[in-house]
Protein backbone atom coordinates (compact mmCIF):
# COMPACT_ATOMS: atom_id res chain seq x y z
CA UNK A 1 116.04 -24.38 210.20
CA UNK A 2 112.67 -26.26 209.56
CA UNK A 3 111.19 -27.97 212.55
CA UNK A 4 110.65 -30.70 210.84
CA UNK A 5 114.39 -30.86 209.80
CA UNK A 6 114.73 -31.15 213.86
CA UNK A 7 114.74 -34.72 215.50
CA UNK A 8 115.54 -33.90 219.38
CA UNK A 9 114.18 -30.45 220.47
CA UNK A 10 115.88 -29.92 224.40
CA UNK A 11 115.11 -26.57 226.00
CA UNK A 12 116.48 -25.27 229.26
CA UNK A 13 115.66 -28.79 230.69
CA UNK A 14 116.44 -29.83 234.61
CA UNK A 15 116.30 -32.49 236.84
CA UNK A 16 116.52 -32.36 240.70
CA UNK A 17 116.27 -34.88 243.26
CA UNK A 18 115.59 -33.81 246.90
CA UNK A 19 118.33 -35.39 249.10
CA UNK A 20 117.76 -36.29 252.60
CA UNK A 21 120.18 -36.36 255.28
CA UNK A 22 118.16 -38.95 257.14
CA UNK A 23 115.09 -41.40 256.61
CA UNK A 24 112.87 -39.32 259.38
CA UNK A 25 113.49 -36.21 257.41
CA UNK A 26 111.57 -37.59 254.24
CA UNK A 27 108.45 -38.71 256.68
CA UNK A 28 108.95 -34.67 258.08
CA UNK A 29 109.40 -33.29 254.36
CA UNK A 30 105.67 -34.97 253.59
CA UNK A 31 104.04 -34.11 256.75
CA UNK A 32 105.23 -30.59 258.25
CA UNK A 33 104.62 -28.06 255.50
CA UNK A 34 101.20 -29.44 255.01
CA UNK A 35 100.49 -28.45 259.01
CA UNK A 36 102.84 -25.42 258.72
CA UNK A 37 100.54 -23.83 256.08
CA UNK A 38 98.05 -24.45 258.21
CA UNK A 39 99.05 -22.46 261.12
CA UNK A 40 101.20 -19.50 258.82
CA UNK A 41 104.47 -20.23 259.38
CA UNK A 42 106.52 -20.38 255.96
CA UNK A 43 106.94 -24.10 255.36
CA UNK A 44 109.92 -25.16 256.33
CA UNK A 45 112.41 -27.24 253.79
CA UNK A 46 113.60 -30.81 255.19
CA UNK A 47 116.16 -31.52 252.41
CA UNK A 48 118.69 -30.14 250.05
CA UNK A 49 117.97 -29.67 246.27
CA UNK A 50 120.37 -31.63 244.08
CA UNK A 51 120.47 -30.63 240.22
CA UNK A 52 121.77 -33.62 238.42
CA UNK A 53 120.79 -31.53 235.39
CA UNK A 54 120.14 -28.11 234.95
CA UNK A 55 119.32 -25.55 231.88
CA UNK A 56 120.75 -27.69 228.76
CA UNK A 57 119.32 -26.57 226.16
CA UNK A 58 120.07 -28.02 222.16
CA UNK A 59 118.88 -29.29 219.29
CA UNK A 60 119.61 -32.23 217.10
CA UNK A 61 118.88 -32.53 213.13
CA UNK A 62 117.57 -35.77 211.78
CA UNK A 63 120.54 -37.87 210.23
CA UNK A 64 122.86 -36.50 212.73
CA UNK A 65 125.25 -38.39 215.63
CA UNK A 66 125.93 -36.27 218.52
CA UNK A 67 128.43 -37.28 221.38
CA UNK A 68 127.74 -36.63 224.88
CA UNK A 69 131.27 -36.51 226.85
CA UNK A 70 131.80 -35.43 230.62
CA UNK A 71 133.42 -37.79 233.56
CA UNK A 72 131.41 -39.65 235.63
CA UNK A 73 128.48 -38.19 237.48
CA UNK A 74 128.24 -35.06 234.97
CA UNK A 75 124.83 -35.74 233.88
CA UNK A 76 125.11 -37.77 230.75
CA UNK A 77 122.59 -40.79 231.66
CA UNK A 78 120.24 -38.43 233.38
CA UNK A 79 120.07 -36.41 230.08
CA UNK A 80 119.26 -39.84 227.87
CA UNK A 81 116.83 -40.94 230.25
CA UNK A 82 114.66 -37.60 230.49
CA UNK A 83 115.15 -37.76 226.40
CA UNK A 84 113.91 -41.50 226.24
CA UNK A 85 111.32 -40.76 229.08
CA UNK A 86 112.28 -43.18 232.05
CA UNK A 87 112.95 -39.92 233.96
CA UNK A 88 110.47 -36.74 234.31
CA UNK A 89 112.48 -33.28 233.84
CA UNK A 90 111.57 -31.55 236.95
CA UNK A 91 112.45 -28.04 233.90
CA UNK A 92 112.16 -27.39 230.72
CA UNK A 93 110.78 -29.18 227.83
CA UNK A 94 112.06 -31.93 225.21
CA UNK A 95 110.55 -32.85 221.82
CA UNK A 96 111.19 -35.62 219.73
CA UNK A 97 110.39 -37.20 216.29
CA UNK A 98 110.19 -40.86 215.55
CA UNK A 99 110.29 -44.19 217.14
CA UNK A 100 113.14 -44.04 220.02
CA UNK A 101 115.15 -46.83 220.60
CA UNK A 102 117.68 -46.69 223.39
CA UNK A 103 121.05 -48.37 224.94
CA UNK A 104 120.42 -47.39 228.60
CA UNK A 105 121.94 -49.36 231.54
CA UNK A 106 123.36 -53.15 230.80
CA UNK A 107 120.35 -55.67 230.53
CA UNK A 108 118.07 -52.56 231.12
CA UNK A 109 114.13 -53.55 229.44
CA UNK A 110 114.99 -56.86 229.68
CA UNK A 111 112.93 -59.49 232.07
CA UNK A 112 115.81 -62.01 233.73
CA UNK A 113 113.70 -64.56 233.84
CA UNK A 114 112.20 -64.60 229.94
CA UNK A 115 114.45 -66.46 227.73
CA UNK A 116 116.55 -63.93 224.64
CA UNK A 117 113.72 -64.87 221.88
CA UNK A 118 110.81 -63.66 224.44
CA UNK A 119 113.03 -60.39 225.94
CA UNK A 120 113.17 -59.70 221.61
CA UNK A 121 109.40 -59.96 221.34
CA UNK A 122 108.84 -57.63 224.32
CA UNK A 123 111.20 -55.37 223.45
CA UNK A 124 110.10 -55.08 219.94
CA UNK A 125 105.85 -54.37 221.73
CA UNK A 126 107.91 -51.89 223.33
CA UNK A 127 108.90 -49.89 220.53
CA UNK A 128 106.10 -50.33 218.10
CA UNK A 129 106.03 -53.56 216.18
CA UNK A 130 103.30 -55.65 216.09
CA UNK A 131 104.24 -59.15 216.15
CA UNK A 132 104.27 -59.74 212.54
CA UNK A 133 107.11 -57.59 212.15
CA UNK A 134 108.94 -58.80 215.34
CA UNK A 135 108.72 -62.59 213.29
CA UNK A 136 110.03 -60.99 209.96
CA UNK A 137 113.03 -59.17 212.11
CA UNK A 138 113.58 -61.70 213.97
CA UNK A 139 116.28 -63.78 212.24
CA UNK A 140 118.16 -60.81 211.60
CA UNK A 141 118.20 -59.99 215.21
CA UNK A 142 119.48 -63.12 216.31
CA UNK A 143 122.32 -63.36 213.53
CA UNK A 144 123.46 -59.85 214.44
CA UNK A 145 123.53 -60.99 218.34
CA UNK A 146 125.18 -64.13 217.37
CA UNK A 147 125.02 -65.77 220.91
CA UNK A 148 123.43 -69.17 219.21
CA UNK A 149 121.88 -71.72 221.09
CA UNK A 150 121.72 -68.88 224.41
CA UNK A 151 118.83 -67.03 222.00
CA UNK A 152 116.61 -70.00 223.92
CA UNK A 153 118.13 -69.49 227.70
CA UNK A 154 116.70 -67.05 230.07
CA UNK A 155 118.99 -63.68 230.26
CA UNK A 156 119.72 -63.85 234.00
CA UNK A 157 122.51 -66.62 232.71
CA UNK A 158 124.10 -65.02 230.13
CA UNK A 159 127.62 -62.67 230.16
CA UNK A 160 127.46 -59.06 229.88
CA UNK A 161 129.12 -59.19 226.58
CA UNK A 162 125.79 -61.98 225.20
CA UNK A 163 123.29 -58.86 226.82
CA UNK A 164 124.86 -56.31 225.16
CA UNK A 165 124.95 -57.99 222.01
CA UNK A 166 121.32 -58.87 222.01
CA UNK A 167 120.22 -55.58 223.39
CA UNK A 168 122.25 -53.54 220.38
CA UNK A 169 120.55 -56.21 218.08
CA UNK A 170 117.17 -55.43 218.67
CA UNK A 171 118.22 -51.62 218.66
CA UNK A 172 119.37 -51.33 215.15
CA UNK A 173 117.02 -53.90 213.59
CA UNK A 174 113.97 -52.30 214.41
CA UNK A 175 115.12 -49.19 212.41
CA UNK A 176 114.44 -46.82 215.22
CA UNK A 177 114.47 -42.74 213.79
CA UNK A 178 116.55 -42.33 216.89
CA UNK A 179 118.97 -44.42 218.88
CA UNK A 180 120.40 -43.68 222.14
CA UNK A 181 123.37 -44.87 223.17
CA UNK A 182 124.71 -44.78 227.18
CA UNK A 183 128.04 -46.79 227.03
CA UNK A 184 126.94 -50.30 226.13
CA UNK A 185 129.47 -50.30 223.51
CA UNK A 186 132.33 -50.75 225.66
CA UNK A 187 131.00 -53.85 226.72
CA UNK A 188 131.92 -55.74 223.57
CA UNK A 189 134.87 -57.23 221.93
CA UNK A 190 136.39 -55.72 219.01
CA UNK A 191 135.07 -57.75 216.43
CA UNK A 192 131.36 -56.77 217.83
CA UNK A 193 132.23 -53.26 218.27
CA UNK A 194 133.50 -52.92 214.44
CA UNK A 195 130.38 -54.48 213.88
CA UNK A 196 128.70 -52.48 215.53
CA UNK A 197 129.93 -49.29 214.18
CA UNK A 198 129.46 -50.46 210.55
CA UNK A 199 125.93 -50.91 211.42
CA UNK A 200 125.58 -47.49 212.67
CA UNK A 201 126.72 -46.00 210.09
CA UNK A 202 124.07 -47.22 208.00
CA UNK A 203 121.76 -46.51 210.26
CA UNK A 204 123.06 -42.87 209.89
CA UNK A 205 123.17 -43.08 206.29
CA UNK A 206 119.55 -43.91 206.06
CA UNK A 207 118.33 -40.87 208.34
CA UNK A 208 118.82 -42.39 212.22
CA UNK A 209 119.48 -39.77 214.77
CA UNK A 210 122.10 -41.18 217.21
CA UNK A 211 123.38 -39.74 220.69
CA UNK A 212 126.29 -41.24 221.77
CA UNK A 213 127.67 -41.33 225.22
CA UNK A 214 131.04 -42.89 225.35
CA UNK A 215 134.34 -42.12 227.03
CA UNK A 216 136.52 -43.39 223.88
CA UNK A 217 137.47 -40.04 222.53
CA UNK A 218 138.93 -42.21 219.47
CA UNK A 219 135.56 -43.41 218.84
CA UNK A 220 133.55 -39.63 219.41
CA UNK A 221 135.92 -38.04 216.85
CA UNK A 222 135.42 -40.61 214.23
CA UNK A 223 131.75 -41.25 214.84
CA UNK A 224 130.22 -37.63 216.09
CA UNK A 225 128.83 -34.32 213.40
CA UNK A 226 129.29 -33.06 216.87
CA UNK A 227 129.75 -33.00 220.80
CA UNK A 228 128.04 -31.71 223.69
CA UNK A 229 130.30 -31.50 226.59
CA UNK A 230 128.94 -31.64 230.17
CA UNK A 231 130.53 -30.79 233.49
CA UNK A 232 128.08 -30.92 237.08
CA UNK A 233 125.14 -31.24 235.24
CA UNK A 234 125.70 -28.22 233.26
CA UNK A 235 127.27 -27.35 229.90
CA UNK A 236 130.90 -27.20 229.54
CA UNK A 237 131.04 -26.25 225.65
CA UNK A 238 129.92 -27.76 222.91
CA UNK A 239 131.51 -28.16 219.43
CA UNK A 240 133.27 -30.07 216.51
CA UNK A 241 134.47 -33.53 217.93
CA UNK A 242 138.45 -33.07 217.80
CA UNK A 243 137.91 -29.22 219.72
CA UNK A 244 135.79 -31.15 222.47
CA UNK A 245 137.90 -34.04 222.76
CA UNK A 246 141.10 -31.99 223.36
CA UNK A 247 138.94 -29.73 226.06
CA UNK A 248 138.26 -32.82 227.48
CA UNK A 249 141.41 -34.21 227.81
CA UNK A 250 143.07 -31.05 229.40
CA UNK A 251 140.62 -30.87 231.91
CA UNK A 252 141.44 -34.82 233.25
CA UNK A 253 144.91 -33.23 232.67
CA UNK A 254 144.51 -30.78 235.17
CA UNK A 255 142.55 -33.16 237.26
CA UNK A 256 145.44 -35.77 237.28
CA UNK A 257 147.87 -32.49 238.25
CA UNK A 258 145.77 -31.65 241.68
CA UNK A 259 145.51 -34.92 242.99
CA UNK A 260 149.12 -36.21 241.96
CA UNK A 261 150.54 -32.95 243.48
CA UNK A 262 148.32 -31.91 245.90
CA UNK A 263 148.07 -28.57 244.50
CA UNK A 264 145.56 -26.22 243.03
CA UNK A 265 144.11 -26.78 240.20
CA UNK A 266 144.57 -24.56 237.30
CA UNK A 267 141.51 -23.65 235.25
CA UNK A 268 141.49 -24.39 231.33
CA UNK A 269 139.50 -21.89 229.60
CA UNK A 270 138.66 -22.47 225.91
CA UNK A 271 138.32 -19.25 223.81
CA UNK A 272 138.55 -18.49 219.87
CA UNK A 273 142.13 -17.89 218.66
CA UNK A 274 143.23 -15.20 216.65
CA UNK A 275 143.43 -17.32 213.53
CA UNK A 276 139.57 -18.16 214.03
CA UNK A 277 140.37 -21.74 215.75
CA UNK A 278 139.82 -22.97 218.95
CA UNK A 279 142.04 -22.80 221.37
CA UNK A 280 142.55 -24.15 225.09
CA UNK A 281 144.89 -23.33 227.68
CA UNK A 282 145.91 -21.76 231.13
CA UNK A 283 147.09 -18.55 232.00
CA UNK A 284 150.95 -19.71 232.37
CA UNK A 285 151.56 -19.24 229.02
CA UNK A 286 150.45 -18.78 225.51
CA UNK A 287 151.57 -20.34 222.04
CA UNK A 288 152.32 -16.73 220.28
CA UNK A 289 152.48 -17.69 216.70
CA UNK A 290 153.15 -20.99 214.35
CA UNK A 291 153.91 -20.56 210.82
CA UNK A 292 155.49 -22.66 207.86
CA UNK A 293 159.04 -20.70 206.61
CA UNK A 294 158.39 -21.58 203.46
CA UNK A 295 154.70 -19.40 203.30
CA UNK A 296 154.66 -17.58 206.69
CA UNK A 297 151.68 -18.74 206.89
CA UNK A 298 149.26 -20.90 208.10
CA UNK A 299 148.62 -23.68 204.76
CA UNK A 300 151.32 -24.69 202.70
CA UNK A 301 151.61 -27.58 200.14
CA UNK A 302 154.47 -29.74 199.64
CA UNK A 303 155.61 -33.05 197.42
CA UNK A 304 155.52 -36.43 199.18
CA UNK A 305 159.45 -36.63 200.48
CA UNK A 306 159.93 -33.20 200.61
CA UNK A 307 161.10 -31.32 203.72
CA UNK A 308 158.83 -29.08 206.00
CA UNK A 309 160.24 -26.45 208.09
CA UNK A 310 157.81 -24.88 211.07
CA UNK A 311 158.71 -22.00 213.04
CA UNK A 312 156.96 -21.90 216.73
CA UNK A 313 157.16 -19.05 219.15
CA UNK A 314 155.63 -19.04 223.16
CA UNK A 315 155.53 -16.85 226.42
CA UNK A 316 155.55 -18.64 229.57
CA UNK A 317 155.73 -17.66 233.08
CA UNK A 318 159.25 -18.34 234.50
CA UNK A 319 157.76 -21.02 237.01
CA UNK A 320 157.06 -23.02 234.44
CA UNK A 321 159.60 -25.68 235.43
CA UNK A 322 160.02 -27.90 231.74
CA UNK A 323 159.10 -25.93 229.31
CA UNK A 324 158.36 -28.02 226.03
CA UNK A 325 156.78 -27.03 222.77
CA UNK A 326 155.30 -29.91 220.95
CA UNK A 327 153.41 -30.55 217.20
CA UNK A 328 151.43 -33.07 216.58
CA UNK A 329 150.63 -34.18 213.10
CA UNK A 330 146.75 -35.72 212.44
CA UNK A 331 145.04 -36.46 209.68
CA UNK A 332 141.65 -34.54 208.20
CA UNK A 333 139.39 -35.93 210.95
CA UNK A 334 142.25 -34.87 213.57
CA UNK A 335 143.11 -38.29 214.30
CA UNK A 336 147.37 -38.20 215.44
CA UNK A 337 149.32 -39.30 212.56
CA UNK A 338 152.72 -38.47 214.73
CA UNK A 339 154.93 -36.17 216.20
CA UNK A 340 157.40 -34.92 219.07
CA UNK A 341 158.29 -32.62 222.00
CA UNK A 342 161.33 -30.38 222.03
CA UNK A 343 162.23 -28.22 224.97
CA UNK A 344 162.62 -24.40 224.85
CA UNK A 345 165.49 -22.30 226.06
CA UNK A 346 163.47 -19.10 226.76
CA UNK A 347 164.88 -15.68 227.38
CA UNK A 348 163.65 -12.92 230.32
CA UNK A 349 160.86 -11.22 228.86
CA UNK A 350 159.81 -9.04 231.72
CA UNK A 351 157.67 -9.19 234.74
CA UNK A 352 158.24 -12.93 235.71
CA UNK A 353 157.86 -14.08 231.82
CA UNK A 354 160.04 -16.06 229.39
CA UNK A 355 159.99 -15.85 225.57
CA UNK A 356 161.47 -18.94 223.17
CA UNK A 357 161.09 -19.55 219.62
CA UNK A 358 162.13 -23.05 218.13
CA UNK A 359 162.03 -24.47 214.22
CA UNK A 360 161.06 -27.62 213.79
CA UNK A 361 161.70 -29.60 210.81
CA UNK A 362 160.22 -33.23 209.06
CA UNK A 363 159.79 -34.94 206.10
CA UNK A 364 156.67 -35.19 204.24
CA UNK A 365 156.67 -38.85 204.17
CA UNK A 366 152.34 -39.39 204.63
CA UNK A 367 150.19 -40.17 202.13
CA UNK A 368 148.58 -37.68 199.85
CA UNK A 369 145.94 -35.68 201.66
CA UNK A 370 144.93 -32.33 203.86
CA UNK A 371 146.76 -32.89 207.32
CA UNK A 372 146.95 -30.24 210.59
CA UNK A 373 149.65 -29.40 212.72
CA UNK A 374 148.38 -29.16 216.87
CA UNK A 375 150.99 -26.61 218.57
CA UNK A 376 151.12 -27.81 222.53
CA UNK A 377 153.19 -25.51 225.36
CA UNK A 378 153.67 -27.73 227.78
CA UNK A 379 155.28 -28.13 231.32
CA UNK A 380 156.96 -31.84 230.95
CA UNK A 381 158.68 -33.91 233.44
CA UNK A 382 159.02 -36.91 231.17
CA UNK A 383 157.63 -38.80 228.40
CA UNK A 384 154.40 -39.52 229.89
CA UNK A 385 154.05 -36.87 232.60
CA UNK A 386 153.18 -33.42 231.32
CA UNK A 387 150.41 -30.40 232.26
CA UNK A 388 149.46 -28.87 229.07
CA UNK A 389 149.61 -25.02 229.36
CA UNK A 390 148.76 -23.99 225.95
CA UNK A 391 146.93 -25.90 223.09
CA UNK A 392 146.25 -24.49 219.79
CA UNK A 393 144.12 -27.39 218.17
CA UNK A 394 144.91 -27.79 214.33
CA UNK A 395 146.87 -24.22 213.88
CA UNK A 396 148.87 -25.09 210.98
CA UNK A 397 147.13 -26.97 207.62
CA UNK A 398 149.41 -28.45 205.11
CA UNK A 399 148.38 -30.53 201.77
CA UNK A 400 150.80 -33.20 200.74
CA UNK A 401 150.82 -34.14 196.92
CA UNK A 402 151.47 -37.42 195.97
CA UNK A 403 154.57 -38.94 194.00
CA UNK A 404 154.68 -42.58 193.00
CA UNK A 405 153.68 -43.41 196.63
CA UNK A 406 155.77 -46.99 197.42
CA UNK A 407 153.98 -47.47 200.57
CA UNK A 408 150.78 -48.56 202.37
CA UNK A 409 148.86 -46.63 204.70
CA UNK A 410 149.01 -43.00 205.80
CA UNK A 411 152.91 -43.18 207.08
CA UNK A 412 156.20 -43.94 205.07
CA UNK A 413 157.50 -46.03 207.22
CA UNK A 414 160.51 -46.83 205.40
CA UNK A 415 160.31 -50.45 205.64
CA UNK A 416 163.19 -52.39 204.63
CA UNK A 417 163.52 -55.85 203.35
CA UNK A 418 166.52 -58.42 202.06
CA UNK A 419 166.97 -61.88 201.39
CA UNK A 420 167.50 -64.66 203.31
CA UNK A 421 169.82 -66.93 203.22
């Protein structure tokens, strides 16, 4: 790949802060080793090392959106920061091409005390634009925003919702070659946030670079070419959207399971499946194979209406309490279109292990179109409560041809209608 195709060049980049148990031992930490090395003893170290980041390395091409997911306190806003350069890496090195604009903390850049209409004429300094072009801009930026008369009011009185509305404004409008965005977006209403997106999207379209921190997986899987995943400052994985998402999502599974039972966690390891997708899971039990009865395989085509039969089998270790298979219908971007949980009635398949094999059958009633089958082993208590064990992440593909669809949307939902009296 060119280097100039590259807009975001991060290489084995860290950042530690030194954490001190008390205030003396920062005045000791500045003083001592300078009169230990005096006098040849080794210096001696008055505070722990704390890596908010350490050795992330990647690269991002120009035109691309990349989500950054990980819970809270897994380095995400450290990362943007060093990238936009309101932090120093204390490793490694980052490159970048093109005016940066950035999304950082809620009113962050902006003076309290200026009104909106000065905050948009120092912002815009900030990333480049003389004031000519700030003028020209202008009246965009405030009909994006939309916060009317407030434009004139200082910023310490508006709502977070006006700040992050004016903030995103001057963002996009400046036509930054990358944007950075820390979770502003879930500040705003809907109406903004479909705004929003729309405007990102041509941003994207005309060669923006975007990195996207958000918890709404929804949102990364739409939005994202791709996902970085991050987990104590370190990389967890990285990887198509709908693979990270689901990664995620088992481990706050697993999470939820230690502190709602008090017991051990169980580690979710993802790994490449035999079938050359990705794969997550624990070692209680495995998804063994998933295939259509009509192919044995894994893609089959069918006509709108008619009937499709899939065949499941799984292993799982006899403590497994529940045991529940269930598929999951999505769409192309792996967005759930619907499905259901059945449990399994497993035989003794030797040292501590149970075998089951279920068919599932459902109508074809979607819309024309590519769709994927996820295959989920689960141990389920109810409806809501379940620990994933297994999770083979679009294992079956089916194409549904159309036939004189009567219906709207992606689902037949067999909608019904009669006079009224």
């Amino acid at each position: 790949m060119s280097s100039n195709d590259i807009a975001i060049r991060v290489n084995n980049l860290g950042k530690c802060y030194e954490i001190y148990n008390a205030p003396c031992d920062r005045l000791k930490q500045f003083v001592a080793p300078r009169l230990q090395r005096l006098f040849g003893p080794s210096p001696k170290q008055y505070f722990r090392e704390f890596w908010a980041l350490k050795d992330v390395s990647f690269e991002v091409k120009k035109g691309e959106t990349v989500g950054i997911i990980g819970r809270n306190g897994s380095g995400k806003s450290t990362l943007l920061q060093l990238i936009c350069g309101t932090l120093t890496p204390t490793s490694g090195t980052i490159e970048t091409s093109g005016r940066i604009a950035a999304l950082l903390e809620l009113g962050s850049g902006f003076n309290p005390d200026f009104t909106g209409r000065e905050n948009v004429f120092m912002n815009g300094a900030i990333l480049g634009l003389s004031q000519e072009e700030i003028k020209e801009r202008f009246e965009d930026i405030a009909a994006f925003a939309d916060i009317g008369e407030f434009i004139e009011q200082p910023v310490k009185i508006y709502s977070s919702g006006m700040l992050v509305r004016l903030a995103f404004a001057v963002s996009v409008c400046v036509e930054p070659d990358i944007l950075i965005i820390d979770e502003a977006l879930a500040v705003g209403d809907a109406a903004f946030q479909f705004k929003c997106m729309d405007r990102l999207r041509i941003l994207t379209s005309n060669g923006t670079t975007i990195l996207f921190v958000s918890h709404d997986m929804g949102m990364v899987k739409n939005f994202c070419h791709y996902v970085l995943y991050l987990h104590g400052g370190q990389e967890r994985a990285r990887g198509a959207p709908d693979e990270m998402a689901e990664l995620y999502f088992l481990d706050m599974r697993d999470e939820q399971r230690r502190y709602a039972t008090g017991g051990k966690a169980v580690t979710v390891k993802p790994f490449l499946g035999e079938k050359n997708g990705i794969a997550f899971g624990t070692e209680e039990g495995h998804v063994l194979s998933a295939c259509f009865t009509n192919s044995q395989g894994l893609f089959s085509s069918y006509i709108m209406g008619e009937e499709i039969e899939v065949r499941v089998e799984a292993k799982y270790l006899d403590s497994v309490s529940n045991p529940f298979i269930s598929l999951i219908v999505q769409d192309r971007r792996l967005m759930d279109v619907g499905g259901k949980f059945f449990p399994l009635d497993g035989v003794m398949d030797g040292a501590g292990w149970e075998k089951a094999s279920i068919i599932v059958r459902f109508r074809a009633n979607l819309a024309a179109g590519r769709y994927h089958i996820t295959v989920r082993l689960e141990d389920r208590a109810s409806e809501t409560i379940f620990q994933p064990i297994d999770k083979q992440v679009g294992l079956l593909s089916f194409e549904v041809l159309e036939s004189n669809k009567t219906f709207l949307g992606t689902v037949d939902m067999d909608m019904r209608a009669r006079p009224t009296a």
